[in-house]
N, C-alpha and C. Protein backbone atom coordinates (compact mmCIF):
# COMPACT_ATOMS: atom_id res chain seq x y z
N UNK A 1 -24.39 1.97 -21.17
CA UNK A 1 -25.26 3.04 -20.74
C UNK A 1 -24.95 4.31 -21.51
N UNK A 2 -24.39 4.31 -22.64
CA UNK A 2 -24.00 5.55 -23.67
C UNK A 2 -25.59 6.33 -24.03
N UNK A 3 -26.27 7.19 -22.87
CA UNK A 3 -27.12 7.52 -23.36
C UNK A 3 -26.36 9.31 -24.02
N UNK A 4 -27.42 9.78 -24.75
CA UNK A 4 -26.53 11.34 -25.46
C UNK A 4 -26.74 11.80 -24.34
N UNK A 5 -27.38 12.15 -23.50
CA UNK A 5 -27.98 13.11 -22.50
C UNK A 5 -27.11 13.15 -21.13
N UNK A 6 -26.43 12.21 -20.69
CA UNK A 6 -24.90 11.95 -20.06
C UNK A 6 -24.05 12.18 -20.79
N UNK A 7 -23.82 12.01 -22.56
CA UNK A 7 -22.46 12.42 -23.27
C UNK A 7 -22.81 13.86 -23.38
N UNK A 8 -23.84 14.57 -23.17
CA UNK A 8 -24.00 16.04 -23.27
C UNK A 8 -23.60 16.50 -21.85
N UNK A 9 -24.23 16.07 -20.63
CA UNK A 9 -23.92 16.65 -19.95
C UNK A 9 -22.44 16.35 -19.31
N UNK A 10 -21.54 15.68 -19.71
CA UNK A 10 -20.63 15.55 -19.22
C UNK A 10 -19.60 16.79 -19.00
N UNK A 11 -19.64 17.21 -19.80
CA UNK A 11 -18.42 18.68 -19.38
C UNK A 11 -18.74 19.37 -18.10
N UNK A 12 -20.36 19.73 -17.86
CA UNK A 12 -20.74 20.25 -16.78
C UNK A 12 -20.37 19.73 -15.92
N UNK A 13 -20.43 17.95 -15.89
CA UNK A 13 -20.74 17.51 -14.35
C UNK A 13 -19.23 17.30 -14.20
N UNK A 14 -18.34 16.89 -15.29
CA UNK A 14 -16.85 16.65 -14.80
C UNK A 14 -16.45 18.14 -13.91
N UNK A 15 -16.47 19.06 -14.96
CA UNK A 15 -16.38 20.52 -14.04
C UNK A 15 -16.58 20.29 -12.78
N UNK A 16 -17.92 20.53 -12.34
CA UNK A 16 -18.55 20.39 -11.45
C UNK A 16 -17.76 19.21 -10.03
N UNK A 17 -17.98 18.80 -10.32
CA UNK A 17 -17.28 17.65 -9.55
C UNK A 17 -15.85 17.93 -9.29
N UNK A 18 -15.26 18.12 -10.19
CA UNK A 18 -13.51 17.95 -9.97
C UNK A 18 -13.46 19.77 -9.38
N UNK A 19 -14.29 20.56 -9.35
CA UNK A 19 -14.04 21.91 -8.73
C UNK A 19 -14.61 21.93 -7.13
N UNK A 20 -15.74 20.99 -7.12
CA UNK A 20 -16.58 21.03 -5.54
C UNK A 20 -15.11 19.74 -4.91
N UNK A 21 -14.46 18.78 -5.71
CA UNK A 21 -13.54 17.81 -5.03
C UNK A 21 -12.15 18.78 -4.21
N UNK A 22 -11.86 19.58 -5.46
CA UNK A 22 -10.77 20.76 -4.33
C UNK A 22 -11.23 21.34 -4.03
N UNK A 23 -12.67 21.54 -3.46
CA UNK A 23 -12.68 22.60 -2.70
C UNK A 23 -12.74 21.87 -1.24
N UNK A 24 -13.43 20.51 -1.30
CA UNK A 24 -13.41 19.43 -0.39
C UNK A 24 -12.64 19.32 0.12
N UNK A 25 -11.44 18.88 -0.65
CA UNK A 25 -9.81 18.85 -0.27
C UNK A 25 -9.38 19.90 0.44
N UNK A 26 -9.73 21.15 -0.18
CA UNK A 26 -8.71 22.23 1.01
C UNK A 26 -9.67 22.42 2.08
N UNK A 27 -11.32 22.22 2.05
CA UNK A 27 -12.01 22.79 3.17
C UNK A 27 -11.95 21.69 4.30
N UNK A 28 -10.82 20.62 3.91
CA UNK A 28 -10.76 19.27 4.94
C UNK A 28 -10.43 19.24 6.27
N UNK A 29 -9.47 19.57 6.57
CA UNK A 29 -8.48 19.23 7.82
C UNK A 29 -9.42 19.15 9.33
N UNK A 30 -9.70 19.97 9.21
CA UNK A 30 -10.64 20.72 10.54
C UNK A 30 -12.23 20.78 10.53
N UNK A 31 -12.56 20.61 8.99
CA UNK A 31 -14.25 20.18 9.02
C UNK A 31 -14.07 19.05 8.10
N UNK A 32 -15.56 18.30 7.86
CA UNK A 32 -15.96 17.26 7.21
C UNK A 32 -15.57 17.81 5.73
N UNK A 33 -14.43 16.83 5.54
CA UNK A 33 -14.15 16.67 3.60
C UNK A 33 -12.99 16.46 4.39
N UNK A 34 -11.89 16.52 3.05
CA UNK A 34 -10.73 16.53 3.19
C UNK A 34 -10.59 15.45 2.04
N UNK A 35 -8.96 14.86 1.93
CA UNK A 35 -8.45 13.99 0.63
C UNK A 35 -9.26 13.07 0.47
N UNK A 36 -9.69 12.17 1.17
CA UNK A 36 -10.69 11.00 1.31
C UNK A 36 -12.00 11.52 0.49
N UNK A 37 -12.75 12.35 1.24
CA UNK A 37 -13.70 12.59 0.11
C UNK A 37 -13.52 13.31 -0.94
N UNK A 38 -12.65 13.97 -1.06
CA UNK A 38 -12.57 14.99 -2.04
C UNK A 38 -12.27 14.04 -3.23
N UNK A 39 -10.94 12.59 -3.08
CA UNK A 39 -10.69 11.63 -3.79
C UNK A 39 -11.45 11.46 -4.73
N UNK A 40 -13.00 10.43 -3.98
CA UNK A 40 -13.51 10.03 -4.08
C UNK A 40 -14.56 10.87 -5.14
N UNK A 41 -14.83 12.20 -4.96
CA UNK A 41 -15.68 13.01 -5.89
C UNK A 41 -14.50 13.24 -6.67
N UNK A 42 -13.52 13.69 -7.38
CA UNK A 42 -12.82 13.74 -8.68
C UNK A 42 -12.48 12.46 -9.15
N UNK A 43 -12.45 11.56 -8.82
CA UNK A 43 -12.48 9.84 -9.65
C UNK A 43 -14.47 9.57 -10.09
N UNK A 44 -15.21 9.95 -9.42
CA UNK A 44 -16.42 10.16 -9.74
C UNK A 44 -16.28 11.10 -11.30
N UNK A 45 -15.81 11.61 -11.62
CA UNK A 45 -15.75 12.99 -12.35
C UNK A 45 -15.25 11.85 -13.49
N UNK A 46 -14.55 10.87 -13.43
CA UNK A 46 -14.10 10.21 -14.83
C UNK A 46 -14.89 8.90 -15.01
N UNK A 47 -15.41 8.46 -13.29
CA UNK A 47 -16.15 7.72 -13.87
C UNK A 47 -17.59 7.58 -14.83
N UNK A 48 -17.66 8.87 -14.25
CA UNK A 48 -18.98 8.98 -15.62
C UNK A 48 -18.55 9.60 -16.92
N UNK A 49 -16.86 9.53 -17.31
CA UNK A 49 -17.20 9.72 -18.35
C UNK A 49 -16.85 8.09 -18.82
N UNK A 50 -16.42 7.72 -18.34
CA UNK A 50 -16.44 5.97 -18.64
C UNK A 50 -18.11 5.24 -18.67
N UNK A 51 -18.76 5.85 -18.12
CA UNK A 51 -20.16 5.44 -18.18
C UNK A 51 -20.50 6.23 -19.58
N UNK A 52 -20.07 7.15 -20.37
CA UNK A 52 -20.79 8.11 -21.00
C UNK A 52 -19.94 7.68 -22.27
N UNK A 53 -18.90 7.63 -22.63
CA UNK A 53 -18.57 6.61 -23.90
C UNK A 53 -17.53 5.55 -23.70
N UNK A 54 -16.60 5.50 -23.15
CA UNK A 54 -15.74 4.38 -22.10
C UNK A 54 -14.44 4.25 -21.81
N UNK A 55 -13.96 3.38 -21.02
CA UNK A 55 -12.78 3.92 -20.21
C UNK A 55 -11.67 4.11 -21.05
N UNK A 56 -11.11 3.51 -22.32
CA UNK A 56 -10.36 4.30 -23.10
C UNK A 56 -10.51 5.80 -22.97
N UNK A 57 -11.83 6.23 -23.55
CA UNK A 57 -11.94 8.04 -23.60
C UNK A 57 -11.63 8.48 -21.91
N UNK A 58 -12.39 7.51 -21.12
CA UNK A 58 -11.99 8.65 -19.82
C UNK A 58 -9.87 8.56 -19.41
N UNK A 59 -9.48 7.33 -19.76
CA UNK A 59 -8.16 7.31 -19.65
C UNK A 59 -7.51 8.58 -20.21
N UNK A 60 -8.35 8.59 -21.65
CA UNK A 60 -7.39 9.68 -22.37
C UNK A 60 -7.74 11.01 -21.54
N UNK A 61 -8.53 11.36 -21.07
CA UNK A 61 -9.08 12.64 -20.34
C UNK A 61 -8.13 12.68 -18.95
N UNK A 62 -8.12 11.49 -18.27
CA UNK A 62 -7.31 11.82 -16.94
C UNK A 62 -5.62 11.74 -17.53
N UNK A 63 -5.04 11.88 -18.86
CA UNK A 63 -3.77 12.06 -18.67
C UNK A 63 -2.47 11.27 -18.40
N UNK A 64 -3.08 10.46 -17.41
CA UNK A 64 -2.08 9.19 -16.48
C UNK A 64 -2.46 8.82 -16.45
N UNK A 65 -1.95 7.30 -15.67
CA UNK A 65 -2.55 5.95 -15.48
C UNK A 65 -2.72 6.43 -13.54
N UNK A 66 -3.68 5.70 -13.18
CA UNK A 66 -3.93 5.70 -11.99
C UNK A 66 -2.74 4.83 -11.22
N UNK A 67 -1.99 4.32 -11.49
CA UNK A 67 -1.01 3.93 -10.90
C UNK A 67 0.00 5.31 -10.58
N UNK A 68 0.05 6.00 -11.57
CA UNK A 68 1.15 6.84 -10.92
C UNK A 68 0.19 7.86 -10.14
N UNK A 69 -0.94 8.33 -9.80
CA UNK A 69 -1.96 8.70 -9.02
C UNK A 69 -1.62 7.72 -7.79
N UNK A 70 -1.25 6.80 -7.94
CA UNK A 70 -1.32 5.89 -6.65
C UNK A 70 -0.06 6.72 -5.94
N UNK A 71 1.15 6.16 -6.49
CA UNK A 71 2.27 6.63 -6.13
C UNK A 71 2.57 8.14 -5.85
N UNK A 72 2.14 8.72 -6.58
CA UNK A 72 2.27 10.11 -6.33
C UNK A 72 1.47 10.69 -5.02
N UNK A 73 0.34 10.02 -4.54
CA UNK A 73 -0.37 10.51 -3.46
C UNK A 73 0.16 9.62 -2.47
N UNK A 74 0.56 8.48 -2.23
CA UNK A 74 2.17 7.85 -1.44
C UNK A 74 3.23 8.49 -0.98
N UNK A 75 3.81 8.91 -1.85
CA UNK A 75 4.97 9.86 -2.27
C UNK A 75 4.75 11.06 -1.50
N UNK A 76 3.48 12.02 -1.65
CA UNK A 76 3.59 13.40 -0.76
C UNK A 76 3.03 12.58 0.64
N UNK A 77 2.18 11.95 0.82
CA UNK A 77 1.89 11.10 2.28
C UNK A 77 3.16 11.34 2.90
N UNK A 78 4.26 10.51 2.23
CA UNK A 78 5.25 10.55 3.42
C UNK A 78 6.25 11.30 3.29
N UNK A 79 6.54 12.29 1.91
CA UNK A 79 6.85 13.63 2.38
C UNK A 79 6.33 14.51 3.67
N UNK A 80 5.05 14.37 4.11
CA UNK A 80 4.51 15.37 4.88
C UNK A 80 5.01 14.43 5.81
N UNK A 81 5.47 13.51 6.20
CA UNK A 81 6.27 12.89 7.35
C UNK A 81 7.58 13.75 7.90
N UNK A 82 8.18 13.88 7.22
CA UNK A 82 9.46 14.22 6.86
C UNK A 82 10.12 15.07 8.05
N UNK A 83 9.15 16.47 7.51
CA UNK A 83 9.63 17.87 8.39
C UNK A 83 9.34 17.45 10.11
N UNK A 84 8.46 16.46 10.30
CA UNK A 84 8.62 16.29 11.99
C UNK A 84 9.66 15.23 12.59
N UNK A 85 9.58 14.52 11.62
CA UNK A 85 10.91 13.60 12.30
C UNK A 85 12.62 14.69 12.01
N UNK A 86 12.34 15.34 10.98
CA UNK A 86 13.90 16.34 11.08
C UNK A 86 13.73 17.46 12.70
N UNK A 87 12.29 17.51 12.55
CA UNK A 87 12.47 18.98 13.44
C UNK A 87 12.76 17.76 15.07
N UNK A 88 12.63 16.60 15.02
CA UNK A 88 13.20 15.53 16.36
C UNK A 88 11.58 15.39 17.03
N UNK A 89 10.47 15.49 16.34
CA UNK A 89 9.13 15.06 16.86
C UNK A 89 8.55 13.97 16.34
N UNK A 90 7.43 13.59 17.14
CA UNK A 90 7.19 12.32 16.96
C UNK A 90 6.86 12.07 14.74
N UNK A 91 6.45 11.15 14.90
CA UNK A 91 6.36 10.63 12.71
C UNK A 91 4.93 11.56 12.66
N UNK A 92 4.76 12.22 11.83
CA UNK A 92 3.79 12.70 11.33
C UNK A 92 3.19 14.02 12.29
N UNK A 93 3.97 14.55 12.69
CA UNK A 93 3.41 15.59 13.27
C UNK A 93 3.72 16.77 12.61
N UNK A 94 2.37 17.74 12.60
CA UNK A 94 2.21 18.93 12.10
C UNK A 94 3.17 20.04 12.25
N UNK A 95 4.02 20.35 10.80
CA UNK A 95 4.27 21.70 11.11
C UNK A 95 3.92 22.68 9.88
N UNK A 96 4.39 23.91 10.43
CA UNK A 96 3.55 25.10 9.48
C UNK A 96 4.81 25.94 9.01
N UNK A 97 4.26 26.47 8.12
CA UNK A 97 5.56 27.72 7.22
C UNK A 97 4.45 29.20 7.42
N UNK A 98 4.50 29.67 7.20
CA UNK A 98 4.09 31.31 7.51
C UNK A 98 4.54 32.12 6.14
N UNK A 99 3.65 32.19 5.33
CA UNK A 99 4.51 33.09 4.20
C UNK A 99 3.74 34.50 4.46
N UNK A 100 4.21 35.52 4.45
CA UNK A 100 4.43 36.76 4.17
C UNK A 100 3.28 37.18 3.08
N UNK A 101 2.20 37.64 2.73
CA UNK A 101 1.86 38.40 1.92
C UNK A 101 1.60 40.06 1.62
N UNK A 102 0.88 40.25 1.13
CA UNK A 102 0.29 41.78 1.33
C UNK A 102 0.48 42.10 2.82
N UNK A 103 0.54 43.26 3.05
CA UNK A 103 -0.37 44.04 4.09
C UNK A 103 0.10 43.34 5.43
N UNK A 104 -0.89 43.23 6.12
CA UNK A 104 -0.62 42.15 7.59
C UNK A 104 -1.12 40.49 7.19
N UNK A 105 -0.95 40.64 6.17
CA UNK A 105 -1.66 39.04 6.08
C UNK A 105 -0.76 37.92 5.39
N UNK A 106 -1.04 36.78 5.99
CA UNK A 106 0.03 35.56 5.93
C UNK A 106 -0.56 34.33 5.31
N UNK A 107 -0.44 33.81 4.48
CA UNK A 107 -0.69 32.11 4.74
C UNK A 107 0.31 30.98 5.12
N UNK A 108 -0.45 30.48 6.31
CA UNK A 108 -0.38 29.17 6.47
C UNK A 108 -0.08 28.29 5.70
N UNK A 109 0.82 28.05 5.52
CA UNK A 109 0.73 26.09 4.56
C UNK A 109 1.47 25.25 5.92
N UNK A 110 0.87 24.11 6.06
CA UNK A 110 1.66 22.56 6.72
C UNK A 110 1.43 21.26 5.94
N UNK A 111 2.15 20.49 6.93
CA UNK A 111 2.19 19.45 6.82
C UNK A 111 0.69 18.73 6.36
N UNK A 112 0.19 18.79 7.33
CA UNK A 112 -1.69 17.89 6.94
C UNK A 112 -2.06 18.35 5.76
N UNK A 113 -1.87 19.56 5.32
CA UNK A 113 -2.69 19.41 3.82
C UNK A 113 -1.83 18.84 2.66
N UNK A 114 -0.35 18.94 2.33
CA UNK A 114 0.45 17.85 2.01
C UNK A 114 0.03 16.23 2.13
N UNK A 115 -0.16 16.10 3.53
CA UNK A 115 -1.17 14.88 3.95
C UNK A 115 -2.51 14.25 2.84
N UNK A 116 -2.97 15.36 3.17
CA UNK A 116 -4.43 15.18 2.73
C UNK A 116 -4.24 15.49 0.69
N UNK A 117 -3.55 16.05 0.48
CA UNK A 117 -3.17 16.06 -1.05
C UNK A 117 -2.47 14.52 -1.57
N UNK A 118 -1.74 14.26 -0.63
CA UNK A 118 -1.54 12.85 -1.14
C UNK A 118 -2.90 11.57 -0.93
N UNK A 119 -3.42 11.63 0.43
CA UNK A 119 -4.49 10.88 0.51
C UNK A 119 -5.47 11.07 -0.81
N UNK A 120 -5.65 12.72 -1.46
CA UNK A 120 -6.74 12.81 -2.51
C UNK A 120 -6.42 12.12 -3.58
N UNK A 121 -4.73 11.98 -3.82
CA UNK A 121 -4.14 11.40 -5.49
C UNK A 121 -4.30 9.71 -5.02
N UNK A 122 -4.06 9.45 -3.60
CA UNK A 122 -4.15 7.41 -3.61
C UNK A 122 -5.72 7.46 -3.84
N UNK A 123 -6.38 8.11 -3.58
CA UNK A 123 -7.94 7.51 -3.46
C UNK A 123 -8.10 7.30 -4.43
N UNK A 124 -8.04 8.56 -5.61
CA UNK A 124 -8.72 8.70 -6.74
C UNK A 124 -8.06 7.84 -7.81
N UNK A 125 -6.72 7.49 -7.36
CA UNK A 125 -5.87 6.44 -8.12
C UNK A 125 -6.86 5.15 -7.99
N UNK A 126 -6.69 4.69 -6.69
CA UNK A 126 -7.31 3.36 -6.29
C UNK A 126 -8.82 3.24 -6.85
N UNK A 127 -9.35 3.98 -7.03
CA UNK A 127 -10.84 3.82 -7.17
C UNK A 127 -10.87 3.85 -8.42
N UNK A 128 -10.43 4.57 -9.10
CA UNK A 128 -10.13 4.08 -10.88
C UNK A 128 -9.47 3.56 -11.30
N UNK A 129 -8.85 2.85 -10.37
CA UNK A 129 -7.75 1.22 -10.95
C UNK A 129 -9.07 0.56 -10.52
N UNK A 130 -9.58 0.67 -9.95
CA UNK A 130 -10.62 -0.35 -9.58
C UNK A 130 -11.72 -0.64 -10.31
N UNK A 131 -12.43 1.03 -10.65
CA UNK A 131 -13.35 0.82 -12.09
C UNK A 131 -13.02 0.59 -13.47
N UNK A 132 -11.88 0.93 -13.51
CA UNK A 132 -11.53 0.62 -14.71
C UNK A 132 -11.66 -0.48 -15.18
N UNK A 133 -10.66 -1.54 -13.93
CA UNK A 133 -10.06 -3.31 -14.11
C UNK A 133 -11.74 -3.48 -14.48
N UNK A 134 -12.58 -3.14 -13.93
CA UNK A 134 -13.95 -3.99 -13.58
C UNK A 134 -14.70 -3.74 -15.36
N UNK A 135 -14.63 -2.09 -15.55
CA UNK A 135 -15.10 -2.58 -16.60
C UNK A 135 -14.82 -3.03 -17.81
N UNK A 136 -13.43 -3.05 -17.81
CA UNK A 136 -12.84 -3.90 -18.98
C UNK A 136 -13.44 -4.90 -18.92
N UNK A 137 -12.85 -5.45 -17.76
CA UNK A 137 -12.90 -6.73 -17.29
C UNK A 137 -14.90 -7.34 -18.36
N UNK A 138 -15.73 -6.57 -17.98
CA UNK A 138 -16.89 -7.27 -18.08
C UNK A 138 -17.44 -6.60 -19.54
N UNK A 139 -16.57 -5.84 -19.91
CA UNK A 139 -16.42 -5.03 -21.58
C UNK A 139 -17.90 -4.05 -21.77
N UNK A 140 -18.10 -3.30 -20.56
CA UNK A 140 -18.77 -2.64 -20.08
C UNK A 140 -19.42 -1.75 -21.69
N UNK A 141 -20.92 -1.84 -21.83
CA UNK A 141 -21.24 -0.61 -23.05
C UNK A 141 -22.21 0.04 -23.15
């Protein structure tokens, strides 16, 4: 499917995609998005460039192999475990840090978005180990 008109627009839509996917990701916890979809739209973001000249070029674009995308979004998963079983609460329960900024104002960071940052790196791992195998596999052009 190498049409020019997908190899042109590709910069836009990768942009596009991999900027609306974190915003997914952080606007998650508490409304609709979060790692799951957000995943799912930045592995979108390479799969069309694998549709647009092929998964060699999109490999070289994502950097890594989706295996360590696997592991690495594993890896903070059960980091964000961590701080509740030390603090003596049940596995996976939420806690928060409070940082200090300007003025009267603070951010929040916890546990769930740690969570949800690892859920975004297994998705987007898994789903492009998945397109990938497939279109080798059928020597996709």
């Amino acid at each position: 499917m190498k049409t020019i008109i997908l190899q042109m627009a590709l910069p836009y839509i990768r942009f596009i995609l991999i900027f609306f996917s974190v915003i997914t990701l952080f606007r998650g916890h508490n409304f609709p998005g979060g790692g799951f979809i957000g995943g799912l739209m930045a592995s979108g973001a390479f799969i069309f460039q694998a549709l647009a000249w092929d998964v060699n070029s999109s490999r070289k674009t994502l950097r890594t192999q989706p295996s360590v995308l696997i592991g690495s979004g594993l890896m903070m998963a059960l980091l964000s475990a961590i701080p509740g079983i030390l603090t003596g609460k049940p596995f996976l329960t939420g806690t928060w840090v409070k940082i200090p900024l300007f003025a009267d104002h603070t951010l929040k960071l916890g546990t769930p978005l740690l969570f949800d940052i690892g859920v975004y790196f297994t998705v987007a791992g898994v789903v492009l180990m998945f397109i990938y195998t497939l279109m080798e596999e059928w020597q996709w052009k």
